[in-house]
N, C-alpha and C. Protein backbone atom coordinates (compact mmCIF):
# COMPACT_ATOMS: atom_id res chain seq x y z
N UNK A 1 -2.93 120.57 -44.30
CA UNK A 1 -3.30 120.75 -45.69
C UNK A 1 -4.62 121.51 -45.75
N UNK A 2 -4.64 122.36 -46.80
CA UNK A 2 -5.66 123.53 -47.07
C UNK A 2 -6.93 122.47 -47.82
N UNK A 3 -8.16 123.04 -47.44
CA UNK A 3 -9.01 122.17 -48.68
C UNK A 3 -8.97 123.02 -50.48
N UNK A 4 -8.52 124.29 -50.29
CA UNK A 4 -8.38 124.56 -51.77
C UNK A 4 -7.14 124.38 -52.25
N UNK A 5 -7.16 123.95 -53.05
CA UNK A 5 -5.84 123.04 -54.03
C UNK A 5 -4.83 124.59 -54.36
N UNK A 6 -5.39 125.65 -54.78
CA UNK A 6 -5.02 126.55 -54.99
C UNK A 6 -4.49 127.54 -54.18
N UNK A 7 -4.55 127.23 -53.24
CA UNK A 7 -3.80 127.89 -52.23
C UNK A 7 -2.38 127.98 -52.62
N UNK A 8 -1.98 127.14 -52.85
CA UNK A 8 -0.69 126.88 -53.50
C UNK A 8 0.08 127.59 -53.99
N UNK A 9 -0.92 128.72 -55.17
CA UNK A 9 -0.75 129.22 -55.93
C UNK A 9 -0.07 130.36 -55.19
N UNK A 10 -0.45 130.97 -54.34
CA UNK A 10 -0.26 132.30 -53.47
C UNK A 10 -1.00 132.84 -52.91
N UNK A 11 -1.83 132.02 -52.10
CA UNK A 11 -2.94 132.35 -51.37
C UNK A 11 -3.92 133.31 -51.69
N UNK A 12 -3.74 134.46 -51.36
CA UNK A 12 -4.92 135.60 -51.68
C UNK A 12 -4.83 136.01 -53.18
N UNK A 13 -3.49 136.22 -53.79
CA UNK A 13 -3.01 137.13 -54.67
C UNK A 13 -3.09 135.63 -56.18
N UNK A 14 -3.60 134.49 -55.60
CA UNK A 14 -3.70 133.17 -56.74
C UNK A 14 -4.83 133.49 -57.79
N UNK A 15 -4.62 132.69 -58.36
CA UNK A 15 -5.61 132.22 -59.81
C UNK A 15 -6.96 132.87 -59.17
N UNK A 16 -7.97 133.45 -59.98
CA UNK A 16 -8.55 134.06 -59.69
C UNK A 16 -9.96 133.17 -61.02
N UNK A 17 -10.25 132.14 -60.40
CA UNK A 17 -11.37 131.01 -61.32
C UNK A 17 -12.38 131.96 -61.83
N UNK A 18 -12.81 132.28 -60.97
CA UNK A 18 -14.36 133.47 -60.90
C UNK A 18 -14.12 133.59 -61.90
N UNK A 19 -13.05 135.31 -61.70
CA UNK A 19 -12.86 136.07 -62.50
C UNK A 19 -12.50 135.95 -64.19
N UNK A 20 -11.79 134.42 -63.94
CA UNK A 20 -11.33 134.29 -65.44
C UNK A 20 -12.27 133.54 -66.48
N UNK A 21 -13.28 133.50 -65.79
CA UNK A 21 -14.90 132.77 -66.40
C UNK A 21 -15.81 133.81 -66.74
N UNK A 22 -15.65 134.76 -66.21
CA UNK A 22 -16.09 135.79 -66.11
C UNK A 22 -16.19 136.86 -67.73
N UNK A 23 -14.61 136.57 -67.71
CA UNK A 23 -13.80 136.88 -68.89
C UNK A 23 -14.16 136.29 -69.83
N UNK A 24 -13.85 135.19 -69.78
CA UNK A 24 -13.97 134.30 -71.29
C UNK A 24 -15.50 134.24 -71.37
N UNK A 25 -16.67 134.61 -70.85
CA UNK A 25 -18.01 134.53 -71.43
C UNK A 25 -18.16 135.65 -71.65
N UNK A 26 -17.60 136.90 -71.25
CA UNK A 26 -17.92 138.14 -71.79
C UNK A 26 -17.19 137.80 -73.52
N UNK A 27 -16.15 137.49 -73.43
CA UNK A 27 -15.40 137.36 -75.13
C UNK A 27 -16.61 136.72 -76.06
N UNK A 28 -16.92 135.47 -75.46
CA UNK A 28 -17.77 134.52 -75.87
C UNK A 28 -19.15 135.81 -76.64
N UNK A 29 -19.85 136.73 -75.78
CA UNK A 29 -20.86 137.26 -75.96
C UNK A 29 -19.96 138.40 -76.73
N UNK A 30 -18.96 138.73 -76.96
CA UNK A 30 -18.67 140.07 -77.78
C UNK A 30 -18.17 139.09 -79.25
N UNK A 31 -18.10 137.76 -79.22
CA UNK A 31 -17.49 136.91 -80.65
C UNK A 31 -19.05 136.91 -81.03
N UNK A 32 -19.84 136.43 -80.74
CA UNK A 32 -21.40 136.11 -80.89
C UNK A 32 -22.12 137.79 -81.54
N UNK A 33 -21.26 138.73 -80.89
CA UNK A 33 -22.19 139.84 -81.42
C UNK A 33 -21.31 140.59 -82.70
N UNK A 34 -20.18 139.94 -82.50
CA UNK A 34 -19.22 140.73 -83.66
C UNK A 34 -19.76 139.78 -85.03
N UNK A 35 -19.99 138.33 -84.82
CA UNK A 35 -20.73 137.62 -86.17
C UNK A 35 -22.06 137.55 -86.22
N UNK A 36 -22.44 138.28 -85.85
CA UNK A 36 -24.15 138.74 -85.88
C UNK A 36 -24.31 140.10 -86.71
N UNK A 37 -23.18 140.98 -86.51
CA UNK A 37 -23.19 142.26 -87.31
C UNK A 37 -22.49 141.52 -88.09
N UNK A 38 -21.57 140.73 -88.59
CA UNK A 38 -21.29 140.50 -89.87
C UNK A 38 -21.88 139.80 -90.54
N UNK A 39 -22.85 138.75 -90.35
CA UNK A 39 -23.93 138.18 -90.96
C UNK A 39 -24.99 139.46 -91.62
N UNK A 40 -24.63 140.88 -91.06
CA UNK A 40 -25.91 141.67 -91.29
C UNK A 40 -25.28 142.32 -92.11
N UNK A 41 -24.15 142.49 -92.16
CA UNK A 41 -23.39 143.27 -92.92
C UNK A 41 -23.43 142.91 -94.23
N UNK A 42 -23.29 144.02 -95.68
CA UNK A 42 -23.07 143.14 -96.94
C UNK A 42 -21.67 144.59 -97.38
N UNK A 43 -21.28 143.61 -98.54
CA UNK A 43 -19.80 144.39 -98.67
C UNK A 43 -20.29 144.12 -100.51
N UNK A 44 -19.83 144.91 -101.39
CA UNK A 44 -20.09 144.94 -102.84
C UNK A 44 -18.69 144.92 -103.58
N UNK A 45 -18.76 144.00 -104.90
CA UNK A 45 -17.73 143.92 -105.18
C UNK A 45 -17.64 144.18 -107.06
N UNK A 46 -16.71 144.70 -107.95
CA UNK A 46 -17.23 144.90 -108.95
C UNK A 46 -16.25 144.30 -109.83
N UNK A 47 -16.49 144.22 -111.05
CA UNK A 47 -15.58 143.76 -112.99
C UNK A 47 -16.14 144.55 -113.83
N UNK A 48 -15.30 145.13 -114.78
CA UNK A 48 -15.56 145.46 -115.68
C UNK A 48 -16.34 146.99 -115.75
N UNK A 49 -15.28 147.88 -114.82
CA UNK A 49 -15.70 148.67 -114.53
C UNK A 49 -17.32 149.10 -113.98
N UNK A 50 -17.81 147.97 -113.32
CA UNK A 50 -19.29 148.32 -113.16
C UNK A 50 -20.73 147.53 -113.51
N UNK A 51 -19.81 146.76 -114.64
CA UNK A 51 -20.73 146.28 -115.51
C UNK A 51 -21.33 144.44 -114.45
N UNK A 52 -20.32 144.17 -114.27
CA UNK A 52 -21.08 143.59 -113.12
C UNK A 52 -20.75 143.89 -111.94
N UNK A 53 -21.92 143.93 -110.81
CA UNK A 53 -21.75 143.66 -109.20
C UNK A 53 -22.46 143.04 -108.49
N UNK A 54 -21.56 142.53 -107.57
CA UNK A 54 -21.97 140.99 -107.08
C UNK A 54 -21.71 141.73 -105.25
N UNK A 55 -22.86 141.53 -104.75
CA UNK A 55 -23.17 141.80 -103.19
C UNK A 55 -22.96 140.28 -102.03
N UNK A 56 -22.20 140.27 -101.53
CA UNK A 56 -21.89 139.26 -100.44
C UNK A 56 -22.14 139.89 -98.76
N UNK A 57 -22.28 138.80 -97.67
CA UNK A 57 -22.54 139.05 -96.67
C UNK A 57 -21.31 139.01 -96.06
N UNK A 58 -21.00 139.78 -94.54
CA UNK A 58 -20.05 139.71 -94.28
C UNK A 58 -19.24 138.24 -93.84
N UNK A 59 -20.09 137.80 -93.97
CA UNK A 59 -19.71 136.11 -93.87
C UNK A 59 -19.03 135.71 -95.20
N UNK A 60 -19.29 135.92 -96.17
CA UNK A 60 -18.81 135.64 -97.33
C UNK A 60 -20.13 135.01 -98.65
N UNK A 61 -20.69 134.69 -97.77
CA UNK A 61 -22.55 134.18 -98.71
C UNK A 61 -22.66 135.55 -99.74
N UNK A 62 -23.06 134.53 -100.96
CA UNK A 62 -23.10 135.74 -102.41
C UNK A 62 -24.56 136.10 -101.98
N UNK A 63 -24.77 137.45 -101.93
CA UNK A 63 -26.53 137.52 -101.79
C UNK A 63 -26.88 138.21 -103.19
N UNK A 64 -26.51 138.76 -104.41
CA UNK A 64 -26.94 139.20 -105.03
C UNK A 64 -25.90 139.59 -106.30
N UNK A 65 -26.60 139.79 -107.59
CA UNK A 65 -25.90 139.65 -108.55
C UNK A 65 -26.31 140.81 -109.58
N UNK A 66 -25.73 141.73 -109.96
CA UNK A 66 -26.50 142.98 -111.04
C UNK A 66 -25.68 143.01 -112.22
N UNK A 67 -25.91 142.74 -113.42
CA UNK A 67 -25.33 142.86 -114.76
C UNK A 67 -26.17 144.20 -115.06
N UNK A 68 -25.30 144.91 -115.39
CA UNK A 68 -25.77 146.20 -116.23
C UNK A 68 -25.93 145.80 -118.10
N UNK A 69 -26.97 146.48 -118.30
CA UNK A 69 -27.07 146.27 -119.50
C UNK A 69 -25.70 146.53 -120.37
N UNK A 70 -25.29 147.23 -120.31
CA UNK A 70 -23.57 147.56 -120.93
C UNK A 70 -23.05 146.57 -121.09
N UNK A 71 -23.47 145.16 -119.91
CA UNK A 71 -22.42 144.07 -120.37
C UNK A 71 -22.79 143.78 -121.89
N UNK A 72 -24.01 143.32 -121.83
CA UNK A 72 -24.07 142.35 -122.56
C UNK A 72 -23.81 142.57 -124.29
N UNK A 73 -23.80 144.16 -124.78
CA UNK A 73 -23.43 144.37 -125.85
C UNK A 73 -24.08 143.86 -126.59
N UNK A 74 -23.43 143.72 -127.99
CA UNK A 74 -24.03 143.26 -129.51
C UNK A 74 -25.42 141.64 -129.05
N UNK A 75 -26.45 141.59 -129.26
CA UNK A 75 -27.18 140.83 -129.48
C UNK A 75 -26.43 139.76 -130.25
N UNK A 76 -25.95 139.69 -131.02
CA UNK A 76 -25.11 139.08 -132.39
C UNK A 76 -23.89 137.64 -131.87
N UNK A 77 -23.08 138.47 -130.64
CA UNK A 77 -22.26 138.00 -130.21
C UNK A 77 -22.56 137.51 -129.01
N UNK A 78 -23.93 137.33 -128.43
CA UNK A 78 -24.33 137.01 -127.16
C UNK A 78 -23.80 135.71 -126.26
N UNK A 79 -23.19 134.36 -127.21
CA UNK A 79 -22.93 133.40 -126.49
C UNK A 79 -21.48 133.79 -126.06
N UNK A 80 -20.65 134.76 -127.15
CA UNK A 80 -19.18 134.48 -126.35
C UNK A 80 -19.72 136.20 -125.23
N UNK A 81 -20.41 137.23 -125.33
CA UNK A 81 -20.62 138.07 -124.06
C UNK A 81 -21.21 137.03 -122.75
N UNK A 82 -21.98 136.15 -122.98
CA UNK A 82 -22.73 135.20 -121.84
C UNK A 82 -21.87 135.07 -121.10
N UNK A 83 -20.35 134.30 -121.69
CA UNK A 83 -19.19 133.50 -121.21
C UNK A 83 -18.35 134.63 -120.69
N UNK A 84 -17.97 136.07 -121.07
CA UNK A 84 -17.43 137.17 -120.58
C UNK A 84 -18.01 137.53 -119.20
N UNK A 85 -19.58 137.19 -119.33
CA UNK A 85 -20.49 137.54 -118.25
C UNK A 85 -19.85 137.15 -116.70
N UNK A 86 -20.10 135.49 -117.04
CA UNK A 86 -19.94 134.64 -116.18
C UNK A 86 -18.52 134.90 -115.90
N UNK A 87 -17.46 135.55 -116.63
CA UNK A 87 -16.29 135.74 -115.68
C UNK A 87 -15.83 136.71 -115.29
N UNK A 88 -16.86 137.71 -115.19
CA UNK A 88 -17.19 139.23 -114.84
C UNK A 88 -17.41 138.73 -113.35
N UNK A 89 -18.73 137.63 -113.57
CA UNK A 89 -19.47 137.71 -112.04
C UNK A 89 -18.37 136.90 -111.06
N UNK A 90 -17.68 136.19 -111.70
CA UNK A 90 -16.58 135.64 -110.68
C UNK A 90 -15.62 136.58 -110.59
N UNK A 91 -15.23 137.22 -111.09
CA UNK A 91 -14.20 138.35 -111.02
C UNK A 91 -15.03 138.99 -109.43
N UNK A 92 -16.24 139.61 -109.89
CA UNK A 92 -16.69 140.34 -108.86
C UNK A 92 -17.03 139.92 -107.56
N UNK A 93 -17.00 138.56 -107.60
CA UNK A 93 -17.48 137.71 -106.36
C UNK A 93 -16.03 137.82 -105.56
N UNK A 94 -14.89 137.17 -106.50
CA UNK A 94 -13.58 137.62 -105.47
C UNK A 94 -13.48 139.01 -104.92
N UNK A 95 -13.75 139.85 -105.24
CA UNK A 95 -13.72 141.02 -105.06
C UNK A 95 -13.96 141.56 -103.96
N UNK A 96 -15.34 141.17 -103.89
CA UNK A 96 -16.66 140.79 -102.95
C UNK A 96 -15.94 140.50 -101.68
N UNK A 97 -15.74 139.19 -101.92
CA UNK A 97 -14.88 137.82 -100.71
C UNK A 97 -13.93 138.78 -99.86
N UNK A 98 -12.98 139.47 -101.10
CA UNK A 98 -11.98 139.67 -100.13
C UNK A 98 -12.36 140.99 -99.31
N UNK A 99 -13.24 141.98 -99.85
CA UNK A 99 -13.50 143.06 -99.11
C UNK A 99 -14.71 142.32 -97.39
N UNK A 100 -14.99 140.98 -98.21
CA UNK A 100 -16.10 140.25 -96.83
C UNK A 100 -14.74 139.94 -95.57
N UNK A 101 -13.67 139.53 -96.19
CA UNK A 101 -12.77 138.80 -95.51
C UNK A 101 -12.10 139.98 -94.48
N UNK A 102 -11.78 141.04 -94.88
CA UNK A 102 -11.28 142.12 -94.40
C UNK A 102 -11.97 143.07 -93.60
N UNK A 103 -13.42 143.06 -93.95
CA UNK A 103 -14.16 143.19 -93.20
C UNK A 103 -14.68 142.61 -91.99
N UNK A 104 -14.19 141.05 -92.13
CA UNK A 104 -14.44 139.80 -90.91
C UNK A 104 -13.11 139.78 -90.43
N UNK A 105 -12.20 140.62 -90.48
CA UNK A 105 -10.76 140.81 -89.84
C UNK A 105 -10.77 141.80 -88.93
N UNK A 106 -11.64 143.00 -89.66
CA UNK A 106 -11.59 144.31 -88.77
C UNK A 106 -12.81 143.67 -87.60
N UNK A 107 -13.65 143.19 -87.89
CA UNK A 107 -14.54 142.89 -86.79
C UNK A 107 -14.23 142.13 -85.74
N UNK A 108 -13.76 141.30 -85.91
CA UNK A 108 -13.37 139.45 -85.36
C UNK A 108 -12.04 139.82 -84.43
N UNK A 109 -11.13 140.53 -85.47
CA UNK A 109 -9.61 140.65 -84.63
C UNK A 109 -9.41 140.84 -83.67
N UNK A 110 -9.93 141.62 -83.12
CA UNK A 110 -9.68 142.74 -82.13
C UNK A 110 -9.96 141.79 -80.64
N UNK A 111 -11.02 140.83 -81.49
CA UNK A 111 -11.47 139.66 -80.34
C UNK A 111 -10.93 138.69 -80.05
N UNK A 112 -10.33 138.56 -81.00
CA UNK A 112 -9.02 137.61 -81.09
C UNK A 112 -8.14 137.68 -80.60
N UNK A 113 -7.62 139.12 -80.03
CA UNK A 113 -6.35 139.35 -79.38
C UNK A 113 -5.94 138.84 -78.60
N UNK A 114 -6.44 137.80 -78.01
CA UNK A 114 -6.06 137.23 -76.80
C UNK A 114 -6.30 135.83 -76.59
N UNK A 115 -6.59 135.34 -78.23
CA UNK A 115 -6.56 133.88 -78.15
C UNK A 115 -5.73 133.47 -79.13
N UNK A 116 -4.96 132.17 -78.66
CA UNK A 116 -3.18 131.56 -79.55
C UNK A 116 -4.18 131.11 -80.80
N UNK A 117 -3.25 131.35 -81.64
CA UNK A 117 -3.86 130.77 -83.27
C UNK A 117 -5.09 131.42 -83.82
N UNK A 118 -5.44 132.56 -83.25
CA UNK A 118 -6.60 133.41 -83.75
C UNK A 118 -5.47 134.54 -84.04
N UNK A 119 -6.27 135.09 -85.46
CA UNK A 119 -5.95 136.32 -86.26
C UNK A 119 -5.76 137.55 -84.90
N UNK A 120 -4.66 138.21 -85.48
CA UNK A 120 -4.23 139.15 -84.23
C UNK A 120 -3.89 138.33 -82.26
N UNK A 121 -4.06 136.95 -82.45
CA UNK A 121 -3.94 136.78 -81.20
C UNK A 121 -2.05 135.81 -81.07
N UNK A 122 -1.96 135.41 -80.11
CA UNK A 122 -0.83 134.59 -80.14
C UNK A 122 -0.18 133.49 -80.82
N UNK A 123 0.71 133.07 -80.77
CA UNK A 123 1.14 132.00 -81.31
C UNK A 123 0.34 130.71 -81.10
N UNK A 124 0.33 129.74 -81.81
CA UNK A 124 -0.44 128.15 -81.12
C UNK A 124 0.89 128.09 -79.92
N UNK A 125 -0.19 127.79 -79.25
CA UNK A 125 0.92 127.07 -78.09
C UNK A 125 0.84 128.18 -77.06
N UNK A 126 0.87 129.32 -77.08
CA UNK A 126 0.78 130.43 -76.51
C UNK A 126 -0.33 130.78 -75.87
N UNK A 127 -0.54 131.59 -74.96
CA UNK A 127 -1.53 131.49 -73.81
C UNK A 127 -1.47 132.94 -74.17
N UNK A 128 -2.47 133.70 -74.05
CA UNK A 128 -2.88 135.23 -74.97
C UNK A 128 -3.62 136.13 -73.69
N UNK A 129 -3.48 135.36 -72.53
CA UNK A 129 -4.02 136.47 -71.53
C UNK A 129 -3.24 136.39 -70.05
């Protein structure tokens, strides 16, 4: 009997431990740098042709909010424009989200390719390398 368990495997041409540690901390350091540029990243999202826009990080965090004067119209009618406002800025926040989300798809995916139950990667259950 051999003292490596792995011999087993096919002697020279076996599991290759090193190497596959090797691997998975390089992924580890390219997942770490792909959500570091998306934390830096911001994506803009708009309603009402313009009148509001709402700035998110590529993470999805709202960082900023701009009503153009255009929203707000008549002085007169200001409480029901307030309430138009506020569903301008949620309009624009989805907006926002999903261009953050798609943006954290194009980044993330590609890293993913090779892990089960990650976006672009394998099935659960499935082994991706």
């Amino acid at each position: 009997m051999t003292q490596n368990p792995f011999d087993a495997l096919g002697g020279g041409g076996g599991l290759d431990l090193g190497a596959l540690l090797q691997q998975a901390q390089q992924m580890q350091s390219d997942l770490q740098e792909a959500q570091a540029r998306l934390a830096d990243s911001t994506v803009e999202g708009s309603a009402a042709g313009g009148a509001v826009t709402v700035t998110v990080t590529g993470t999805g965090e709202l960082a900023g909010v701009t009503i153009s004067p255009a929203a707000v119209g008549d002085p007169e009618e200001l409480e029901d424009t307030l309430e138009d406002i506020g569903d301008m800025v949620v309009a624009a926040y989805r907006d926002a989200k999903a261009k953050a989300d798609e943006l954290a798809e194009q980044t993330l995916g590609p890293l993913a390719g090779g892990l089960p139950g990650m976006p672009g990667g394998g099935a659960p259950g499935q082994l991706g390398f």
